[in-house]
C-alpha atoms as a PDB file:
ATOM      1  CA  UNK A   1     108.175 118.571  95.935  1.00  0.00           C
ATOM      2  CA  UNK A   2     111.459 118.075  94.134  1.00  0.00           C
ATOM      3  CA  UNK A   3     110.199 119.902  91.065  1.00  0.00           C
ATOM      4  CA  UNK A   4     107.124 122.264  90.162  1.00  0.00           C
ATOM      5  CA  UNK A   5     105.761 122.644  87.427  1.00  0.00           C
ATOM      6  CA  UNK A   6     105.263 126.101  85.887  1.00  0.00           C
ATOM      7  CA  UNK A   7     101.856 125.623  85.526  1.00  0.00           C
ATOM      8  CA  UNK A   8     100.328 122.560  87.730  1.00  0.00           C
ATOM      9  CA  UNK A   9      99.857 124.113  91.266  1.00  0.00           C
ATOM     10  CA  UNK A  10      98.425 121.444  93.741  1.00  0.00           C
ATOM     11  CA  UNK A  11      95.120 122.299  94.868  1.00  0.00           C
ATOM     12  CA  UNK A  12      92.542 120.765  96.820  1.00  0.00           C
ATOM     13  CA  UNK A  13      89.704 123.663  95.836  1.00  0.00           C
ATOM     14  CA  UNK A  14      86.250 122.789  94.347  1.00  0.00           C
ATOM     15  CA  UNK A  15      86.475 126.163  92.722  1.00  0.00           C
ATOM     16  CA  UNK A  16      87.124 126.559  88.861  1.00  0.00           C
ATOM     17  CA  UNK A  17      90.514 126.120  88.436  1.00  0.00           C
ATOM     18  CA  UNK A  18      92.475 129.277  87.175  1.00  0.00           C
ATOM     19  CA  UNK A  19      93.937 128.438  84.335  1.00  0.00           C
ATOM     20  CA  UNK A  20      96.489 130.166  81.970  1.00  0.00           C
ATOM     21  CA  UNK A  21      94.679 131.653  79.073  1.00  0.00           C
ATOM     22  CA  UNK A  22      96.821 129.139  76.311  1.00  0.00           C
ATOM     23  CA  UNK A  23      95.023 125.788  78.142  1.00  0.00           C
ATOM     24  CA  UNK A  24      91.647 127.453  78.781  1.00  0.00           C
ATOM     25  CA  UNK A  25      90.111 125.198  75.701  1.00  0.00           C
ATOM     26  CA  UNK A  26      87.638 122.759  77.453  1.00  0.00           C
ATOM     27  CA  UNK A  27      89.791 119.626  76.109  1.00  0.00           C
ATOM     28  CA  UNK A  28      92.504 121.458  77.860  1.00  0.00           C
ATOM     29  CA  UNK A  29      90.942 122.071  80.522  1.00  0.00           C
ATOM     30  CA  UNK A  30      89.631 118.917  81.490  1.00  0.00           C
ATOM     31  CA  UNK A  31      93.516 117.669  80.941  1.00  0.00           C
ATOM     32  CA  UNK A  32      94.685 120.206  83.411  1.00  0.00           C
ATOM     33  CA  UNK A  33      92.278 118.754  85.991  1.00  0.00           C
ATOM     34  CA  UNK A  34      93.809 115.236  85.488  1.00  0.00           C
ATOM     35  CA  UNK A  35      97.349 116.951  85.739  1.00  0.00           C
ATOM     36  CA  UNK A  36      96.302 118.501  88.946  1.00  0.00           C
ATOM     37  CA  UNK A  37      95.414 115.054  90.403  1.00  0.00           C
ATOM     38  CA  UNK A  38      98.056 112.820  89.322  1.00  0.00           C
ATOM     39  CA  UNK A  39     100.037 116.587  91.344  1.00  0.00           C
ATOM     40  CA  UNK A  40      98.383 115.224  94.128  1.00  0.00           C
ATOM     41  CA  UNK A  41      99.226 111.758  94.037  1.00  0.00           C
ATOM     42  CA  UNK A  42     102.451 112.644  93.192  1.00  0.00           C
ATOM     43  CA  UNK A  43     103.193 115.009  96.595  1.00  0.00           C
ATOM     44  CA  UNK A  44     101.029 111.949  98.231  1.00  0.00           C
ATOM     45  CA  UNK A  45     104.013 109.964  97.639  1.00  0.00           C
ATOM     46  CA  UNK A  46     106.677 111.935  98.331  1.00  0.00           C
ATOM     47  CA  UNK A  47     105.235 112.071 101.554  1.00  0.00           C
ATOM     48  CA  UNK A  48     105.314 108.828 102.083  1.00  0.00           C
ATOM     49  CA  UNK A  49     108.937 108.637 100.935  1.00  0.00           C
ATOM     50  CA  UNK A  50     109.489 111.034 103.200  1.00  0.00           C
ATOM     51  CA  UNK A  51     108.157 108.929 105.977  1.00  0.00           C
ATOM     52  CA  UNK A  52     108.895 105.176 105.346  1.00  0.00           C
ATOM     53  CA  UNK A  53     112.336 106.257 103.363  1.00  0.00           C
ATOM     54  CA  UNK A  54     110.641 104.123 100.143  1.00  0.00           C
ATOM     55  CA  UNK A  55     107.613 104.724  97.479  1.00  0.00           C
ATOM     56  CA  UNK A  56     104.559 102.916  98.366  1.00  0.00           C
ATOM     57  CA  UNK A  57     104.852  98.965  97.277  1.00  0.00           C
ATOM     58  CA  UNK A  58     102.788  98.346  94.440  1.00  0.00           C
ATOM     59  CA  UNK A  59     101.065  95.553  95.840  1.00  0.00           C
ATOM     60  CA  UNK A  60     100.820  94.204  99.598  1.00  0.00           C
ATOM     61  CA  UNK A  61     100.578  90.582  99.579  1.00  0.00           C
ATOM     62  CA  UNK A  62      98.314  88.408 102.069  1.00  0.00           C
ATOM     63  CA  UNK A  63      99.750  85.626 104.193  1.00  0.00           C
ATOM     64  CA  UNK A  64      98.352  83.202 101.360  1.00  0.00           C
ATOM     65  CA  UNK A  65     100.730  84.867  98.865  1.00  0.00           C
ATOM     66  CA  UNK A  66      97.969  86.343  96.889  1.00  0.00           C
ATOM     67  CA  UNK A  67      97.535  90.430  95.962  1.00  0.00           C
ATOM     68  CA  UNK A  68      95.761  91.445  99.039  1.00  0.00           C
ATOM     69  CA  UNK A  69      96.193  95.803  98.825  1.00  0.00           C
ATOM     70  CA  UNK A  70      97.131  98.182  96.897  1.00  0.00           C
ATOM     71  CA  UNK A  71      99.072 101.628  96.568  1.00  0.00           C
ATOM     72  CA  UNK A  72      96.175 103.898  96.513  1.00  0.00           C
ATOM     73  CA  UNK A  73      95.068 102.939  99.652  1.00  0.00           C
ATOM     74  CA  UNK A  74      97.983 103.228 101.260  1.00  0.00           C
ATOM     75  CA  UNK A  75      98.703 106.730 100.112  1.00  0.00           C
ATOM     76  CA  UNK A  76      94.785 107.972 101.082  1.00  0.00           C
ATOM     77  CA  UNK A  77      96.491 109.368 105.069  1.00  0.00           C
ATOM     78  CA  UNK A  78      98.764 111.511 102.321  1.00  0.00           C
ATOM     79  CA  UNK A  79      95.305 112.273 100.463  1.00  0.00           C
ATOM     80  CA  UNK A  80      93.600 114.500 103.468  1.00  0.00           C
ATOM     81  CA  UNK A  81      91.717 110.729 103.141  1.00  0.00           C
ATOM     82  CA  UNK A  82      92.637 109.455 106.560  1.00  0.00           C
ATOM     83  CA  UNK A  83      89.534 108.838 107.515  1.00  0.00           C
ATOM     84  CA  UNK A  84      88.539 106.183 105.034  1.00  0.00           C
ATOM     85  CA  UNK A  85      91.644 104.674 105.346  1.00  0.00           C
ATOM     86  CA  UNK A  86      90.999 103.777 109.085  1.00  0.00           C
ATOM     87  CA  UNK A  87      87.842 102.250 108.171  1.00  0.00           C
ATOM     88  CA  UNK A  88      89.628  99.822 105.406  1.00  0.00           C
ATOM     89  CA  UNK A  89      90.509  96.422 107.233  1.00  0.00           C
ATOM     90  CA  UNK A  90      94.154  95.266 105.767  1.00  0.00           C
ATOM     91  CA  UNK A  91      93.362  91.926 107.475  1.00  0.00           C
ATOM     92  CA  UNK A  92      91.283  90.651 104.738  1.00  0.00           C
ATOM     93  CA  UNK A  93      91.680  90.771 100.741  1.00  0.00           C
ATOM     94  CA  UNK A  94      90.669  94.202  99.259  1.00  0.00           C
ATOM     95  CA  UNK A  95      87.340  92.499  97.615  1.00  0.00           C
ATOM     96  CA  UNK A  96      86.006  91.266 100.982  1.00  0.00           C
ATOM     97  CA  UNK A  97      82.997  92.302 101.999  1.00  0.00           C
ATOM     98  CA  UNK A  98      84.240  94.267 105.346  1.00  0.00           C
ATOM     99  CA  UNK A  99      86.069  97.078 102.433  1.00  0.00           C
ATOM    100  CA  UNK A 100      82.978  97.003 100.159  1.00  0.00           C
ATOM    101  CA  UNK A 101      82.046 100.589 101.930  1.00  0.00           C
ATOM    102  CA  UNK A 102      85.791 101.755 101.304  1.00  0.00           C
ATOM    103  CA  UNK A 103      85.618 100.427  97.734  1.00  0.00           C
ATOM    104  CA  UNK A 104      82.700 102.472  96.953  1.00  0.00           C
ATOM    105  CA  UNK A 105      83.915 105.723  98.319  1.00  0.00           C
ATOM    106  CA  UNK A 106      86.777 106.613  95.718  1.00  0.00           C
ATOM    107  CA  UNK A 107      88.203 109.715  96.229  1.00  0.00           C
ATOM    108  CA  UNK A 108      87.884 112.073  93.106  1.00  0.00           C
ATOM    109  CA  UNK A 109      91.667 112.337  92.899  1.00  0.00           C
ATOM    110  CA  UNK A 110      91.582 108.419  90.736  1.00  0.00           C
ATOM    111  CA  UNK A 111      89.133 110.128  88.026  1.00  0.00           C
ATOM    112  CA  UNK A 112      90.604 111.265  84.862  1.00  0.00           C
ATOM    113  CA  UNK A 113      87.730 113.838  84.160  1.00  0.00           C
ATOM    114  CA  UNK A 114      87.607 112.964  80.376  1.00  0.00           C
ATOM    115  CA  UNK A 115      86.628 109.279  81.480  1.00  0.00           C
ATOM    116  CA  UNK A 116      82.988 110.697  82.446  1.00  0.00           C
ATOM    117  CA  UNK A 117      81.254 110.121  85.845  1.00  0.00           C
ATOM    118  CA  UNK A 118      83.041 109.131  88.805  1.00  0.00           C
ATOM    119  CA  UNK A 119      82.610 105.175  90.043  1.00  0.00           C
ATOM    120  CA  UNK A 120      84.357 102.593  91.559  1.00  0.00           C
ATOM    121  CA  UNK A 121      86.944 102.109  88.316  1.00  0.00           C
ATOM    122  CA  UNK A 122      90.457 103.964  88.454  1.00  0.00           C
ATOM    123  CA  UNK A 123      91.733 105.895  85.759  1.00  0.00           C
ATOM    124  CA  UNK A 124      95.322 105.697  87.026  1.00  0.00           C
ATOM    125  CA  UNK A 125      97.666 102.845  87.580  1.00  0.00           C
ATOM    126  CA  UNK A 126     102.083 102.827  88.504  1.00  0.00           C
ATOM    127  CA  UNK A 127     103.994 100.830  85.880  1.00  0.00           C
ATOM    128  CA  UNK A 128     105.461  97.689  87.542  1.00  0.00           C
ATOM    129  CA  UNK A 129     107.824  94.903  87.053  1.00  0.00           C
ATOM    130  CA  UNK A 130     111.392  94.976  87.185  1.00  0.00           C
ATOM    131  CA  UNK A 131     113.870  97.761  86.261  1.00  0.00           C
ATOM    132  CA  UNK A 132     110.690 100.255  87.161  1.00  0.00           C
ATOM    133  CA  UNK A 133     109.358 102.374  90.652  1.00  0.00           C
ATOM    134  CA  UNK A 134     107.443  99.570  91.312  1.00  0.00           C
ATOM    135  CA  UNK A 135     109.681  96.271  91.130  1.00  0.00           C
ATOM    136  CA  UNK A 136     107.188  94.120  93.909  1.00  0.00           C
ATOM    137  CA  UNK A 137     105.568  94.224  96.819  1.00  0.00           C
ATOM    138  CA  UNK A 138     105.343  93.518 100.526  1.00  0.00           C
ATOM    139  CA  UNK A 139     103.774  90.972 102.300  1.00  0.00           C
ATOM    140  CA  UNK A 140     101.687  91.516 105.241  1.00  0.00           C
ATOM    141  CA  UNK A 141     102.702  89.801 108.912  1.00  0.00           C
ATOM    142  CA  UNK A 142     101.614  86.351 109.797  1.00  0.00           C
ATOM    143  CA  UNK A 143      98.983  88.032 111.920  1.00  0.00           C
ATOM    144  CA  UNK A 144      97.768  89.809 108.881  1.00  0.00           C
ATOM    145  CA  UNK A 145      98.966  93.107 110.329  1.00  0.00           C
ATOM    146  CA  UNK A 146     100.354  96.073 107.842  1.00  0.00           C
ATOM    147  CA  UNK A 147     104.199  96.788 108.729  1.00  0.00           C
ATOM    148  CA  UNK A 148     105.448  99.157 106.012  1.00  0.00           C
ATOM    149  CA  UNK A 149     109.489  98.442 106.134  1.00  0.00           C
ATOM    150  CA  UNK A 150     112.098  98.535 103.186  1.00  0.00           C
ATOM    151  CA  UNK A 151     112.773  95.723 101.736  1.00  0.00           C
ATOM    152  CA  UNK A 152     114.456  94.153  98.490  1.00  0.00           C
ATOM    153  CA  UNK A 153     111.197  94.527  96.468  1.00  0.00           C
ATOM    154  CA  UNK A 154     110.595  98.385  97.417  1.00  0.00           C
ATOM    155  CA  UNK A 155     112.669 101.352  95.840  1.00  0.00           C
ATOM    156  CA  UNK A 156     113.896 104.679  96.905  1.00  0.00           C
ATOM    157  CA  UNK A 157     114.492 107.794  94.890  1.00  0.00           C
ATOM    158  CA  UNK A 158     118.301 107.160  95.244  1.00  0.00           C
ATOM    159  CA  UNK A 159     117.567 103.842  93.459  1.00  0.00           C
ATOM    160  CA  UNK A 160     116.735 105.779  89.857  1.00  0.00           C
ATOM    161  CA  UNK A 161     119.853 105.601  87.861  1.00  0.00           C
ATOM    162  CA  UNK A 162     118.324 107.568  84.876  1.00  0.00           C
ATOM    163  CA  UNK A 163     117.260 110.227  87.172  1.00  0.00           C
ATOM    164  CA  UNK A 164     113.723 111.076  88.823  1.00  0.00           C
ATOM    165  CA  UNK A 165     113.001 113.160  85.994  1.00  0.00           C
ATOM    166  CA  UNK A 166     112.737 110.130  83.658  1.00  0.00           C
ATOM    167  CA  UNK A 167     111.037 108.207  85.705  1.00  0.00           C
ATOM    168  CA  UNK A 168     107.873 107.286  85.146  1.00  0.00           C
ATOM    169  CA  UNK A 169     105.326 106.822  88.099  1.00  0.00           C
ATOM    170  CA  UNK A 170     101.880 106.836  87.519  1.00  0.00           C
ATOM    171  CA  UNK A 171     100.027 107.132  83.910  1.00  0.00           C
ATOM    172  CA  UNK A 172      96.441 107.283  82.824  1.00  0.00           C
ATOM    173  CA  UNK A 173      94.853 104.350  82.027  1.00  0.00           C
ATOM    174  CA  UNK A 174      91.508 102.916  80.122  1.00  0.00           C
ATOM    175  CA  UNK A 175      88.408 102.734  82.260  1.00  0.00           C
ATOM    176  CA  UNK A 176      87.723  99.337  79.934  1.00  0.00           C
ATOM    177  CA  UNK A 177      90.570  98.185  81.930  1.00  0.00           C
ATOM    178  CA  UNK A 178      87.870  98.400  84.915  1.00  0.00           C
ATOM    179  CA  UNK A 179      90.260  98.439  87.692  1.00  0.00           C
ATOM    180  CA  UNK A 180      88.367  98.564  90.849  1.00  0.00           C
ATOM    181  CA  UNK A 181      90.804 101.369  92.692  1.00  0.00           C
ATOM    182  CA  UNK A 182      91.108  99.625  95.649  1.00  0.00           C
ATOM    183  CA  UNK A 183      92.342  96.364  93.578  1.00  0.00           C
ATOM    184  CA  UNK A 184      96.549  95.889  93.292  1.00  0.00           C
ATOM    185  CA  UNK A 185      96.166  95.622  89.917  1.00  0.00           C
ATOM    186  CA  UNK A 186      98.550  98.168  87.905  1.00  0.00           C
ATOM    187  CA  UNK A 187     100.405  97.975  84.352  1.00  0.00           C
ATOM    188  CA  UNK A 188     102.952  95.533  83.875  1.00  0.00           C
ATOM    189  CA  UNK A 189     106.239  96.726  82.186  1.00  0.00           C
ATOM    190  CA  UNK A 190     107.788  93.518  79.737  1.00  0.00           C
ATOM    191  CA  UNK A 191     108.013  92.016  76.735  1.00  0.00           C
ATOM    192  CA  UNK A 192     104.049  92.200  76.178  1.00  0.00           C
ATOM    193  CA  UNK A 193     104.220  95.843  77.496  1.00  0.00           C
ATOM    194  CA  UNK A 194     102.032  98.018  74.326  1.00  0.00           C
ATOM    195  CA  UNK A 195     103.323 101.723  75.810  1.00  0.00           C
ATOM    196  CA  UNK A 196     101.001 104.461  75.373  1.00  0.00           C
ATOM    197  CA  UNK A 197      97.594 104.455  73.614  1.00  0.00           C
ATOM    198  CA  UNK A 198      96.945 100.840  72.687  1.00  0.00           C
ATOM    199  CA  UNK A 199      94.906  98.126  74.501  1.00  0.00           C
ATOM    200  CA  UNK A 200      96.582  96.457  77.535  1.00  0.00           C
ATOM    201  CA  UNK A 201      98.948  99.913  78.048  1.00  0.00           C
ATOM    202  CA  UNK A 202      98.823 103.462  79.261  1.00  0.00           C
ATOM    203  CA  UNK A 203      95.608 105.397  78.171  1.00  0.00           C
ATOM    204  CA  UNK A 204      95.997 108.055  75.590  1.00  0.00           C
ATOM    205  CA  UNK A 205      92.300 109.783  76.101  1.00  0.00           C
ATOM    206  CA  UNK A 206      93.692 113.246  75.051  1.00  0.00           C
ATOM    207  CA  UNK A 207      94.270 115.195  71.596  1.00  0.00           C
ATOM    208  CA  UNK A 208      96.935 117.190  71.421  1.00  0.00           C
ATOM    209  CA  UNK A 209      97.311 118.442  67.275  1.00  0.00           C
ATOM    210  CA  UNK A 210      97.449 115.490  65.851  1.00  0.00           C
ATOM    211  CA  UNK A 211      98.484 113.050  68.073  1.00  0.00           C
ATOM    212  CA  UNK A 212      96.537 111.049  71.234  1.00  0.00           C
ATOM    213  CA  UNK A 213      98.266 111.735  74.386  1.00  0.00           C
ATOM    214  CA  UNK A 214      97.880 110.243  78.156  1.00  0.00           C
ATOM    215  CA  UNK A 215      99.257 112.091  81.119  1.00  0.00           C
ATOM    216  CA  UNK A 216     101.904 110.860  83.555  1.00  0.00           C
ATOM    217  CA  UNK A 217     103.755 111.763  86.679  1.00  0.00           C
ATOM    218  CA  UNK A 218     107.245 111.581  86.947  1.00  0.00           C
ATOM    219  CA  UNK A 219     109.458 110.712  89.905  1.00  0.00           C
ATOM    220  CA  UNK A 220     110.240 114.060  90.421  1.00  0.00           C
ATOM    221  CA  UNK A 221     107.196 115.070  91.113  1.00  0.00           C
ATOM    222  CA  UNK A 222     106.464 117.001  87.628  1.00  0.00           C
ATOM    223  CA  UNK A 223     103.910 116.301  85.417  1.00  0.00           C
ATOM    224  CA  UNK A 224     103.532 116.004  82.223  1.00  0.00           C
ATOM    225  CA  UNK A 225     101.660 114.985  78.752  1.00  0.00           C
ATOM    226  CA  UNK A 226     103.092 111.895  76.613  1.00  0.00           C
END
């Protein structure tokens, strides 16, 4: 990782986390937890930057030019989740009935704990749209075969001009939203964009003193509450 936080070690443990003793409060707590998995999508795709030289598209589009895939299926080999991402068929849309077993096995890492019980619904989406880490997509082969290359609608850290740091990546978002996680379906930054806390934006499911609060990873790889 480019940057660690003091405090938000990556872990893959069902143990009880080990906290330090100012964020022990259960509220706290439970935000700590989210922290720790947006850590883990975060190293997820640096990894894959690492690999393919570019952040996982947003969306992958089918050879009908509709939203076929998404990024959080592409990152699961980066998710010790290679398994279920060999049994998800990129040939067909993500709602077809041949990834029905893959939609119904979300990994834990997509559950913001203070959302409740885990399901089928995402709790984290990228911000998209121009000018941000996700400006498009890529479209799949005229065979329907997956070729991850760069192109003009993918970015690379080099391509942040404000800096990684300032960058956001991925922020919670409302479970009304009901985002099936394996759907490319993420928050669009423009002129209808809310920001943080109101309907059609980034969740803000925590209380921090007075004020609601989502959490967000940053380019960088930190973490951190908003």
């Amino acid at each position: 990782m480019k940057a660690v936080p003091d405090w938000a070690p990556l872990s893959y443990s069902d143990r009880p986390f080990d906290m330090p003793a100012d964020i022990r409060s259960d509220t706290a707590g439970v935000r700590y937890k989210s922290l720790n998995n947006l850590k883990q999508i975060g190293l997820a795709m640096h990894n894959f930057h690492d690999l393919h030289k570019f952040l996982p598209p947003a969306v992958v589009y089918g050879p009908d030019g509709k939203a076929w895939h998404s990024w959080r299926v592409l990152i699961l080999p980066f998710l010790n989740q290679k398994t279920l991402y060999d049994r998800y068929d990129f040939s067909v849309p993500w709602d077809n009935p041949k990834n029905r077993e893959v939609l119904e096995r979300m990994p834990a890492v997509y559950q913001d704990p203070i959302q409740g019980k885990p399901g089928t619904y995402t709790d984290y989406a990228t911000i998209t749209g121009p000018g941000t880490a996700f400006p498009g997509g890529i479209k799949l082969g005229v065979d329907g075969k997956l070729f991850l290359q760069k192109g003009p609608n993918t970015a690379s850290f080099s391509h942040f001009r404000d800096g990684t740091s300032n960058t956001i990546l991925v922020g919670s978002v409302s479970r009304e939203r009901k985002i099936p996680w394996t759907k490319p379906e993420d928050i669009r930054f423009g002129k209808d964009f809310s920001g943080v806390g109101r309907p059609g934006g980034f969740a803000a499911p925590y209380r921090i003193g007075e004020q609601n609060a989502g959490v967000f990873l940053l380019a960088d790889g930190s973490v951190r509450t908003i």
